[in-house]
C-alpha atoms as a PDB file:
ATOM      1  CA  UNK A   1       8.961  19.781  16.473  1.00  0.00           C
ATOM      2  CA  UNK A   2       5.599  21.487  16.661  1.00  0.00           C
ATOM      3  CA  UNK A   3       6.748  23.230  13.315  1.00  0.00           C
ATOM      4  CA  UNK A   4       6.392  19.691  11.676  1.00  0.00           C
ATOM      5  CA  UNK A   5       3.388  18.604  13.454  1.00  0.00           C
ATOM      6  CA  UNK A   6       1.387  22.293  11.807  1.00  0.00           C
ATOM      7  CA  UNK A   7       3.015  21.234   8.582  1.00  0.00           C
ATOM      8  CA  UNK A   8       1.294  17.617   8.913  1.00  0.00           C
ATOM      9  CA  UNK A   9      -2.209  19.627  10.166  1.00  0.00           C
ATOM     10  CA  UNK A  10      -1.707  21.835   6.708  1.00  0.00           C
ATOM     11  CA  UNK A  11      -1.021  18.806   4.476  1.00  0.00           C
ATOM     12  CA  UNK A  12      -4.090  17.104   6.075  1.00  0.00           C
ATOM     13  CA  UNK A  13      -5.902  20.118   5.214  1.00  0.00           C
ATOM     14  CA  UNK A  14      -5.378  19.850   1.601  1.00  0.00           C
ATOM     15  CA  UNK A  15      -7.389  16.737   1.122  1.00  0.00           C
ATOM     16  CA  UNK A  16     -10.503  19.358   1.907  1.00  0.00           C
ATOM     17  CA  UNK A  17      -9.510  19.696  -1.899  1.00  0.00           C
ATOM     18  CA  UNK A  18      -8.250  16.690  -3.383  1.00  0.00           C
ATOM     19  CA  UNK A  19     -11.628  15.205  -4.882  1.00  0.00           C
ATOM     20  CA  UNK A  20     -12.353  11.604  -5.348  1.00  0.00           C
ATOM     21  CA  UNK A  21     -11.752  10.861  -8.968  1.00  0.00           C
ATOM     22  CA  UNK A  22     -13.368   7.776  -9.694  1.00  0.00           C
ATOM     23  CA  UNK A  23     -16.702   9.448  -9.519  1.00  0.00           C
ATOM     24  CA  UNK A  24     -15.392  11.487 -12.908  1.00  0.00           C
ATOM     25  CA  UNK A  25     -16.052   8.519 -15.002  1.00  0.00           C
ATOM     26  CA  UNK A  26     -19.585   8.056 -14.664  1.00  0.00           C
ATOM     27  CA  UNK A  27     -20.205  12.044 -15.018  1.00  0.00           C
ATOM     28  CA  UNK A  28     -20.152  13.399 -11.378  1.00  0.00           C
ATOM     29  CA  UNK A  29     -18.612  17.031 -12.014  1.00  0.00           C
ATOM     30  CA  UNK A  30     -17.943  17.760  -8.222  1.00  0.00           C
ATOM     31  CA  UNK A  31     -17.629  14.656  -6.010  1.00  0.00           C
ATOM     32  CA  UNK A  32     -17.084  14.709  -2.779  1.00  0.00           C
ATOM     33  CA  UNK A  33     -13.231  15.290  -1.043  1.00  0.00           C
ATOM     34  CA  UNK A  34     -10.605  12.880  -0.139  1.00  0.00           C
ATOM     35  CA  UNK A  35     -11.383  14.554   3.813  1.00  0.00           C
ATOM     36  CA  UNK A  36     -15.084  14.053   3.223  1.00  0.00           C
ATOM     37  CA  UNK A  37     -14.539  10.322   2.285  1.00  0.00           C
ATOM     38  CA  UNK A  38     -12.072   9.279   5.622  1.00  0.00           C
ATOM     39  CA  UNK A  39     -14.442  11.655   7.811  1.00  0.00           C
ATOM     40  CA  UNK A  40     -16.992   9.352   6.986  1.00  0.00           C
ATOM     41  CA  UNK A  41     -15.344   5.986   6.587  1.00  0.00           C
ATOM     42  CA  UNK A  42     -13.757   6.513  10.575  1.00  0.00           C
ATOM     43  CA  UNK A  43     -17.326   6.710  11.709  1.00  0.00           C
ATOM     44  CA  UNK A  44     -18.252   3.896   9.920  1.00  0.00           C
ATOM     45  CA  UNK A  45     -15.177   1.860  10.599  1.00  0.00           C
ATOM     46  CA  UNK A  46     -16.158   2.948  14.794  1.00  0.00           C
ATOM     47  CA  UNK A  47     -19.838   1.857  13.919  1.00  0.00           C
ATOM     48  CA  UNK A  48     -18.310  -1.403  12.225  1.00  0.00           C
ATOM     49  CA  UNK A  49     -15.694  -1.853  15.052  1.00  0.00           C
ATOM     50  CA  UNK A  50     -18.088  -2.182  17.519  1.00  0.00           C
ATOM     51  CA  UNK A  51     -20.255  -4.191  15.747  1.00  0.00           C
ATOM     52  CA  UNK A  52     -17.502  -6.814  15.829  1.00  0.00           C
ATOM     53  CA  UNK A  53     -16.749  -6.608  18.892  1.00  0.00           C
ATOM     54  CA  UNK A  54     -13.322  -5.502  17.835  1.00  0.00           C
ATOM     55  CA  UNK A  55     -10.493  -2.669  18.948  1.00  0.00           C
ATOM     56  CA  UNK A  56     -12.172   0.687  18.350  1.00  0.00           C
ATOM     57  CA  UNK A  57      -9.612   3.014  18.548  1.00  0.00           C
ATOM     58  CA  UNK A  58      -7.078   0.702  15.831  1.00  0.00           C
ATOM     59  CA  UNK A  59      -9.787   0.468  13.160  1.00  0.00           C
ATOM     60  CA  UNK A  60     -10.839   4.012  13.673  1.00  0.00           C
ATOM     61  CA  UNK A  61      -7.079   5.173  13.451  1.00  0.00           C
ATOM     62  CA  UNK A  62      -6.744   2.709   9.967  1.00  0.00           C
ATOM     63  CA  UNK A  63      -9.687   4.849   8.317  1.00  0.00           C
ATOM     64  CA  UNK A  64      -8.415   8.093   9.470  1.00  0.00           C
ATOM     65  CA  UNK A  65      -5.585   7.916   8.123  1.00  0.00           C
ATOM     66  CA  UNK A  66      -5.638   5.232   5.188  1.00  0.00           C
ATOM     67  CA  UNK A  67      -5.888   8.160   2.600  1.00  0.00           C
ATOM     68  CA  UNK A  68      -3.555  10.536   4.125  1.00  0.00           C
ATOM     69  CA  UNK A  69      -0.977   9.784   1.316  1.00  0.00           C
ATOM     70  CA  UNK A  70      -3.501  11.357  -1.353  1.00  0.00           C
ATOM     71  CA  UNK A  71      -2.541  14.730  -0.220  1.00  0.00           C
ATOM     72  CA  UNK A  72       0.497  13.775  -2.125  1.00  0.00           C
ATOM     73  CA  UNK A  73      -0.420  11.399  -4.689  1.00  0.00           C
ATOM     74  CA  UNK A  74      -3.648  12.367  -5.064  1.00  0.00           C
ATOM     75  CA  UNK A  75      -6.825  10.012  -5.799  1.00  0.00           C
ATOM     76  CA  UNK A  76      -6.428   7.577  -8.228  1.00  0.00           C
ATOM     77  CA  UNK A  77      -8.991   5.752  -9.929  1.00  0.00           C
ATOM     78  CA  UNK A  78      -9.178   2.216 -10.920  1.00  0.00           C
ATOM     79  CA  UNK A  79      -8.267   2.804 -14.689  1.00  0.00           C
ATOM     80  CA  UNK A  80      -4.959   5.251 -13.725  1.00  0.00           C
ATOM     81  CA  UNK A  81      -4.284   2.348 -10.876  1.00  0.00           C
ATOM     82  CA  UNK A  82      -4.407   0.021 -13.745  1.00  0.00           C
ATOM     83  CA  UNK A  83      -0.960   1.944 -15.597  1.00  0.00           C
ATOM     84  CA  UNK A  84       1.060   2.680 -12.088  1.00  0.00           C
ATOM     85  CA  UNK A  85       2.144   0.965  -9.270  1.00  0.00           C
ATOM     86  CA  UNK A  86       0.218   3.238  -6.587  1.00  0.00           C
ATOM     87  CA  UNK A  87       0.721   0.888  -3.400  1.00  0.00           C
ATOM     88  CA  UNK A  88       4.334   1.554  -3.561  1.00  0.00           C
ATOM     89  CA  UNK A  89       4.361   5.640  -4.199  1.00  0.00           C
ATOM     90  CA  UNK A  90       1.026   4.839  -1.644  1.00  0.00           C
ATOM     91  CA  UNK A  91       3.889   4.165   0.798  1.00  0.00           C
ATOM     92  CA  UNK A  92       6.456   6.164   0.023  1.00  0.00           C
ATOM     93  CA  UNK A  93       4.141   9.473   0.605  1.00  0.00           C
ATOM     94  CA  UNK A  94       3.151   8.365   3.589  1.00  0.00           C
ATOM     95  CA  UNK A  95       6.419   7.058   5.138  1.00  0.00           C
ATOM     96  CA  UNK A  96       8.150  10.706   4.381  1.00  0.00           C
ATOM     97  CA  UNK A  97       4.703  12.781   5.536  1.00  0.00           C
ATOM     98  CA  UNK A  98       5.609  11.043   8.538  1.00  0.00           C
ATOM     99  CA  UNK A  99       9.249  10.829   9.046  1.00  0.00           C
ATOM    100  CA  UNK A 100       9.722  13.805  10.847  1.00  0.00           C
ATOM    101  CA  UNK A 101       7.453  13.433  13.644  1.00  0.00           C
ATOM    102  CA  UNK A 102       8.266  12.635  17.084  1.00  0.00           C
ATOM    103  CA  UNK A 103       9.498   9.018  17.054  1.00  0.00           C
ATOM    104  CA  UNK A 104       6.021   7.984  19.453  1.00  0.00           C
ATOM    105  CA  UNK A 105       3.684   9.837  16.672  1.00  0.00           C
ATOM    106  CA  UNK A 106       5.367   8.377  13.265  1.00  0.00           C
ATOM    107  CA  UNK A 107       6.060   4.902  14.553  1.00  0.00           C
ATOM    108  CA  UNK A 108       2.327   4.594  15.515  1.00  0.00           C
ATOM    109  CA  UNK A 109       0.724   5.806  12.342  1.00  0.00           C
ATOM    110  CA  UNK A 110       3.162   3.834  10.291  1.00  0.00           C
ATOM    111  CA  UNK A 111       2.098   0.748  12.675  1.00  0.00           C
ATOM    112  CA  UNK A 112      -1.832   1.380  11.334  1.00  0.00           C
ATOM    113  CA  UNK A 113      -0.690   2.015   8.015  1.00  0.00           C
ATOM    114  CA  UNK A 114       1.464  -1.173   7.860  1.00  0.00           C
ATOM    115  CA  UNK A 115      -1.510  -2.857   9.694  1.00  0.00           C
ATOM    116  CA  UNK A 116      -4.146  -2.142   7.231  1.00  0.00           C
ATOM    117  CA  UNK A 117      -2.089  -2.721   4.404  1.00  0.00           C
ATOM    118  CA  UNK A 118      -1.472  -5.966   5.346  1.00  0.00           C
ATOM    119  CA  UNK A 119      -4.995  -6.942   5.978  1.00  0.00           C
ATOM    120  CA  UNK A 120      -4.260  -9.700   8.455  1.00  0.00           C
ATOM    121  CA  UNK A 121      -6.046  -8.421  11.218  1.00  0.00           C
ATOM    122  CA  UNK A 122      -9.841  -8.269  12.172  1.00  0.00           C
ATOM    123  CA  UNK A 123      -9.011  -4.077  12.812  1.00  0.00           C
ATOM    124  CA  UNK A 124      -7.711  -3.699   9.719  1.00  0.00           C
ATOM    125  CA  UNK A 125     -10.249  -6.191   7.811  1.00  0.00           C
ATOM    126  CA  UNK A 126     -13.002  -4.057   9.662  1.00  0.00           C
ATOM    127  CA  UNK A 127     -11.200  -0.549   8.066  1.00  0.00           C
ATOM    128  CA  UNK A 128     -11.274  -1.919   4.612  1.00  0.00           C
ATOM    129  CA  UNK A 129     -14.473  -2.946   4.972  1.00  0.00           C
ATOM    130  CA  UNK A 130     -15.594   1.022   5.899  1.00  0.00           C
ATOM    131  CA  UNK A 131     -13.691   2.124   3.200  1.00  0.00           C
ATOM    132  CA  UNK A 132     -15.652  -0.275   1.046  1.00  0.00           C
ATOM    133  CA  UNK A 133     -18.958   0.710   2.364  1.00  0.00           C
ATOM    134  CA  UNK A 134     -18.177   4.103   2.343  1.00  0.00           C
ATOM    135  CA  UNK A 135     -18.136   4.374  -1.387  1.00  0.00           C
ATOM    136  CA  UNK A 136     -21.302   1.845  -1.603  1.00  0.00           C
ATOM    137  CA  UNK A 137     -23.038   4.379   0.460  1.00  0.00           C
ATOM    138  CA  UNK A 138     -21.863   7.338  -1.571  1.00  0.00           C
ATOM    139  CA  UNK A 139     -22.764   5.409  -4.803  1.00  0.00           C
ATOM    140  CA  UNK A 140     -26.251   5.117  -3.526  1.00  0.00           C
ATOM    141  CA  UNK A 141     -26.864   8.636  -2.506  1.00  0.00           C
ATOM    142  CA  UNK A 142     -25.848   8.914  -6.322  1.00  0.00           C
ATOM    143  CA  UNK A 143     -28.107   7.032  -7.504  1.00  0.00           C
ATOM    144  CA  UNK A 144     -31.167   7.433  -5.467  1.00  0.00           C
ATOM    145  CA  UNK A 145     -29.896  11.764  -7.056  1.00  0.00           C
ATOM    146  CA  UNK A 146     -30.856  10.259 -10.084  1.00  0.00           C
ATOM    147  CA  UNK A 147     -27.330   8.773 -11.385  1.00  0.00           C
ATOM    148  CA  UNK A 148     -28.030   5.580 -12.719  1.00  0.00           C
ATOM    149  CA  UNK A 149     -24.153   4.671 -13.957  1.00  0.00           C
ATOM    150  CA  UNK A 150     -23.120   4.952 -10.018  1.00  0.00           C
ATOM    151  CA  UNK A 151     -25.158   1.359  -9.629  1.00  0.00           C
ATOM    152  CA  UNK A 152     -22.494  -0.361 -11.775  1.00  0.00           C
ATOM    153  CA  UNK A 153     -20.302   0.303  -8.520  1.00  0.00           C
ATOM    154  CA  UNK A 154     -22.221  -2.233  -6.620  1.00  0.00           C
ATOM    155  CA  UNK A 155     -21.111  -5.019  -9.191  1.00  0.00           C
ATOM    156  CA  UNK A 156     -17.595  -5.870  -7.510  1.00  0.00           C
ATOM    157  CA  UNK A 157     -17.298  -4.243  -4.524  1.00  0.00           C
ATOM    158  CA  UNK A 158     -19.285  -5.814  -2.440  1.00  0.00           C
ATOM    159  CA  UNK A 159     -17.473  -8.730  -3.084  1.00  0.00           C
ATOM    160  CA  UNK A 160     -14.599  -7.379  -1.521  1.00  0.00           C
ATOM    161  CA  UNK A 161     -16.742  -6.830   2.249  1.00  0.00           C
ATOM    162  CA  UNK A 162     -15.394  -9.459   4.648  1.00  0.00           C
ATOM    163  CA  UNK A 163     -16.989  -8.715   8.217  1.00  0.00           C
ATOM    164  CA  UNK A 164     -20.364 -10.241   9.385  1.00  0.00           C
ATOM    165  CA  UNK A 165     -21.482  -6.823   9.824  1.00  0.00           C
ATOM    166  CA  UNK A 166     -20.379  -4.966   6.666  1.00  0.00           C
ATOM    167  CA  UNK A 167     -22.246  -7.510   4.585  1.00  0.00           C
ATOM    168  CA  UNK A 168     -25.280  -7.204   6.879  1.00  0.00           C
ATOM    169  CA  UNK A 169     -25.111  -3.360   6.216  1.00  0.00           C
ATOM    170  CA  UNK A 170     -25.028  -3.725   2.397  1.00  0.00           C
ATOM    171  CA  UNK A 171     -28.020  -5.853   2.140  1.00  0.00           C
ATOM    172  CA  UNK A 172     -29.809  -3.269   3.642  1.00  0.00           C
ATOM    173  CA  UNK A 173     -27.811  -1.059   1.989  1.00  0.00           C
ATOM    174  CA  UNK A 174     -29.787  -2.280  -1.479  1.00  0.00           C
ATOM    175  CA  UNK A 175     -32.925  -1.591  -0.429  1.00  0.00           C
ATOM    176  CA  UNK A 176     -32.702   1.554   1.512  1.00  0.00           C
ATOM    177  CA  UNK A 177     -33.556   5.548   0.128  1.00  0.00           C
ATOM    178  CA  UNK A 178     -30.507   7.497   0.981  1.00  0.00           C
ATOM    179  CA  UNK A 179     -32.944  10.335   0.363  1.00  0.00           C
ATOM    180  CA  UNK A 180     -35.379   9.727   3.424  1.00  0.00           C
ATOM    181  CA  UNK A 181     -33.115   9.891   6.627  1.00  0.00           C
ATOM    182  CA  UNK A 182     -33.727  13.406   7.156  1.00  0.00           C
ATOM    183  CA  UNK A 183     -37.534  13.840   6.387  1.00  0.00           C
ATOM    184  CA  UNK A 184     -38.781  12.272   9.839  1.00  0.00           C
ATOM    185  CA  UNK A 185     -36.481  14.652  11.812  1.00  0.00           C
ATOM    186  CA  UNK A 186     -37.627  17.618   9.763  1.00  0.00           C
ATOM    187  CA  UNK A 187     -41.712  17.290   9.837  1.00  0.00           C
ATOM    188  CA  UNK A 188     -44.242  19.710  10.206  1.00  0.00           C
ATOM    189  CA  UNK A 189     -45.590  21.172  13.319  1.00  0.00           C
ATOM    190  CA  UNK A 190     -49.136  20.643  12.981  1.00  0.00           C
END
């Protein structure tokens, strides 16, 4: 048993390296990693959770683990989604990364992945909103880097947001310098 549970921890490890490939079509060499992506969408989907007023821990779990799958399938962006049907091999990666966990473990992650797939409750509206805003927010530190094709990202997207508080955060989102946040914590003695 623990044998399988090091094997998931290894797999998990690899999306340190799987990079997120829609970035590649506007001309970002090295974007950022599948793991650096759900580190940051969990913290938002918390941020967002709470916000709501709505079960942490669920729409935490739902980002966590909503790209776990890529360590098999890797990322695919919206032009390769376009040729393959990705939500089912989506599934199919998952369910067998899964299957041979201890009934408690596997039954629970494939309850958050069958929960924010379905997208019928506010937990699992809230994870797909952090997803969303996730790559909004990475698509503004790329532009504010000097990356003007990563605004055409902001065209549909936001569209998608469906929480009171996600669309709150991208209209600030619009006007705010991704490129300041640090400069008040690091000022001079004087």
């Amino acid at each position: 048993m623990n044998k399988e549970i090091l094997n998931l921890f290894a797999e998990t490890g690899l999306l340190k390296r799987v990079k997120r490939t829609g970035w590649w079509v506007i001309g970002i060499k090295d974007p950022e990693s599948v793991a650096e992506h759900s580190f940051r969408c969990a913290v938002i989907g918390y941020v967002l959770a709470k916000m709501e007023k709505a079960q942490v821990h669920s729409a935490t779990m739902m980002c966590l683990f909503n790209d776990l799958h890529e360590a098999r399938t890797n990322d695919h962006h919206k032009m390769n989604i376009r040729y393959i049907d990705h939500k089912k091999a989506e599934d199919k990666a998952f369910k067998e990364q899964v299957q041979s966990l201890p009934k408690g473990l596997k039954d629970e992650m494939w309850g958050w992945r069958t929960e924010y797939t379905g997208q019928k409750t506010k937990e699992s509206l809230i994870a797909r909103d952090a997803d969303i805003l996730e790559c909004l927010i990475q698509a503004k530190e790329y532009l504010d880097q000097g990356v003007p094709q990563a605004k055409l990202f902001f065209q549909k997207a936001p569209k998608f947001l469906k929480t009171k508080s996600a669309k709150a955060l991208w209209k600030s989102l619009q006007k705010w310098d991704s490129s300041k946040w640090w400069q008040k914590v690091c000022e001079f003695e004087r």
